[in-house]
Protein backbone atom coordinates (compact mmCIF):
# COMPACT_ATOMS: atom_id res chain seq x y z
CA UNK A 1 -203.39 -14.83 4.08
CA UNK A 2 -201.52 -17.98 3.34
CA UNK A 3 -202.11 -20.47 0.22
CA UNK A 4 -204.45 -22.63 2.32
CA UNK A 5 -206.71 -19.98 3.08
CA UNK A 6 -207.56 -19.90 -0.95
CA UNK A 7 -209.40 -22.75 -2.91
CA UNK A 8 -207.97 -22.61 -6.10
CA UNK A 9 -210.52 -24.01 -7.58
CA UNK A 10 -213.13 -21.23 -7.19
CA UNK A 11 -210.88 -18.90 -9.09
CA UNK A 12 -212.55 -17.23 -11.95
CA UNK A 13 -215.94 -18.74 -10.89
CA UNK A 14 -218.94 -19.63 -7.97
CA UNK A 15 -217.60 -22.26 -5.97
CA UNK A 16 -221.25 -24.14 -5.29
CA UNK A 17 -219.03 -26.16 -3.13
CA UNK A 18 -219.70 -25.58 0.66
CA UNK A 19 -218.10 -26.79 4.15
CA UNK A 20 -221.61 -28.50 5.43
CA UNK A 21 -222.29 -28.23 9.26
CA UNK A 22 -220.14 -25.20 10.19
CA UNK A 23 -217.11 -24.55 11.74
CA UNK A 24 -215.14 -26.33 14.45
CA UNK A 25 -216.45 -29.56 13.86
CA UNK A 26 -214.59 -32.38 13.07
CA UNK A 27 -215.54 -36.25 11.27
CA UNK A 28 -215.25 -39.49 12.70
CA UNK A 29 -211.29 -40.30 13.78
CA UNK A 30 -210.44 -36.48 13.56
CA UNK A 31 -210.70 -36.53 9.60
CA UNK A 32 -211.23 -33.53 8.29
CA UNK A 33 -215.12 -32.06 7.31
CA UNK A 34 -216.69 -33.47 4.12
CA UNK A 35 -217.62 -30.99 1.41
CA UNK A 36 -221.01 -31.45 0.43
CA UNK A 37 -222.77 -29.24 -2.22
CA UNK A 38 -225.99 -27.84 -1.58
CA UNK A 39 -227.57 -30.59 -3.77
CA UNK A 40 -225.62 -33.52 -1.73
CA UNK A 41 -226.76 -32.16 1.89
CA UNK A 42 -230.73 -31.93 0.56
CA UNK A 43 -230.21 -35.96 -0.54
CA UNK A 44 -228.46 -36.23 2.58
CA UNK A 45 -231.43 -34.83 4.52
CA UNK A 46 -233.72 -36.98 2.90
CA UNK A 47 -231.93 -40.61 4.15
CA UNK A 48 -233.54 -40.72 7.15
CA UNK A 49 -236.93 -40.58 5.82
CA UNK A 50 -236.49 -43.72 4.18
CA UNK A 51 -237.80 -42.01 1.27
CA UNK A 52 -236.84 -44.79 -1.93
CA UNK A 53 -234.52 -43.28 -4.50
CA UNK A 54 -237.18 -42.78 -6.79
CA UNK A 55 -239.44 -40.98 -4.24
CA UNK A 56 -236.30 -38.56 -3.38
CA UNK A 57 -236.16 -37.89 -7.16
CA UNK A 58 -239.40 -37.04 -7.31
CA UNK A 59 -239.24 -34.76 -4.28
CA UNK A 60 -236.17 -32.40 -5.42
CA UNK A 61 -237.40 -32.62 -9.28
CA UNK A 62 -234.55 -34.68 -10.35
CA UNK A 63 -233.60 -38.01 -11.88
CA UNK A 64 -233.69 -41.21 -9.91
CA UNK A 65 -229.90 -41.45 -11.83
CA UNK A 66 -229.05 -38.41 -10.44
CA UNK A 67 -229.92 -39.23 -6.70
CA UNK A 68 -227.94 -42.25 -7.88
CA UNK A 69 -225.05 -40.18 -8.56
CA UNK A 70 -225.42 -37.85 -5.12
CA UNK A 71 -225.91 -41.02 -2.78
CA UNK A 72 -222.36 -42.43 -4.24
CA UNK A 73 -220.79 -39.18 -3.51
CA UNK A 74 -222.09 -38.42 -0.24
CA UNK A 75 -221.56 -41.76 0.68
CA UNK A 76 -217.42 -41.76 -0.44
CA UNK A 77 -217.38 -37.87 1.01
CA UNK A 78 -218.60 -39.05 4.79
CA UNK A 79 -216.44 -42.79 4.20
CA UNK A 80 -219.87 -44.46 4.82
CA UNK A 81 -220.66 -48.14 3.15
CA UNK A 82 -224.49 -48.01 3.99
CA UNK A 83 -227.52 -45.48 4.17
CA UNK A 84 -227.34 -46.27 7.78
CA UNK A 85 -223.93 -45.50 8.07
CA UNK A 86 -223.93 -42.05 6.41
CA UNK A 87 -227.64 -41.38 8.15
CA UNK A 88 -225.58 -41.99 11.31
CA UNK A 89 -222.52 -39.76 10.09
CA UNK A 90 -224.62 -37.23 9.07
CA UNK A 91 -226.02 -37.01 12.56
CA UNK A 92 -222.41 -36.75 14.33
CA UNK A 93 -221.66 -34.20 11.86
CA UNK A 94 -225.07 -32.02 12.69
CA UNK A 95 -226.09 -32.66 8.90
CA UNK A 96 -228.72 -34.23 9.37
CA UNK A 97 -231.67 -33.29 12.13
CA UNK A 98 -230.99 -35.34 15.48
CA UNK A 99 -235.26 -35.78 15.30
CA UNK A 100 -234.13 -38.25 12.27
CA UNK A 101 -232.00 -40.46 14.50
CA UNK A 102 -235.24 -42.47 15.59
CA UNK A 103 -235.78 -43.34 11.65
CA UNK A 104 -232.95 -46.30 12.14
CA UNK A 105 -233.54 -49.99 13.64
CA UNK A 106 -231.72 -50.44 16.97
């Protein structure tokens, strides 16, 4: 086992940080996997419905502030600039359900 093969910063604790989509996959331009939390990849999945962020608040018993704060991250995690964008990520990543591709204009 090398130092790469440790995160450092589960040491002493949970990580509730997890590599979404599996193994073997890679992001847009070969960069590496995002790290979504559990939390992040349930907002995630919720994009496509065009949900508003106070409906997805409502639907995972949280704040609208907090989606807020989720969106922002997911958004800088996949280098998206738009729901679009990171519903369209999140679909060449195998984060979000292919059946939710049909959700965006063409």
């Amino acid at each position: 086992m090398n130092s790469s093969d440790v995160d450092s910063s589960s040491a002493g604790g949970t990580d509730s940080t997890i590599v979404a989509g599996g193994p073997g996959l890679s992001t847009r331009a070969g960069w590496p996997r995002p790290h979504l939390t559990e939390r992040e990849l349930q907002v995630l999945q919720c994009l496509p419905t065009r949900l508003s962020v106070d409906e997805v608040a409502a639907a995972l018993s949280i704040s609208p502030n907090t989606v807020k704060t989720h969106l922002r991250s997911i958004y800088h995690k996949l280098g998206a600039r738009s729901r679009n964008e990171a519903i369209l990520i999140g679909c060449e990543q195998r984060l979000v359900s292919e059946r939710s591709r049909w959700v965006l204009p063409h």
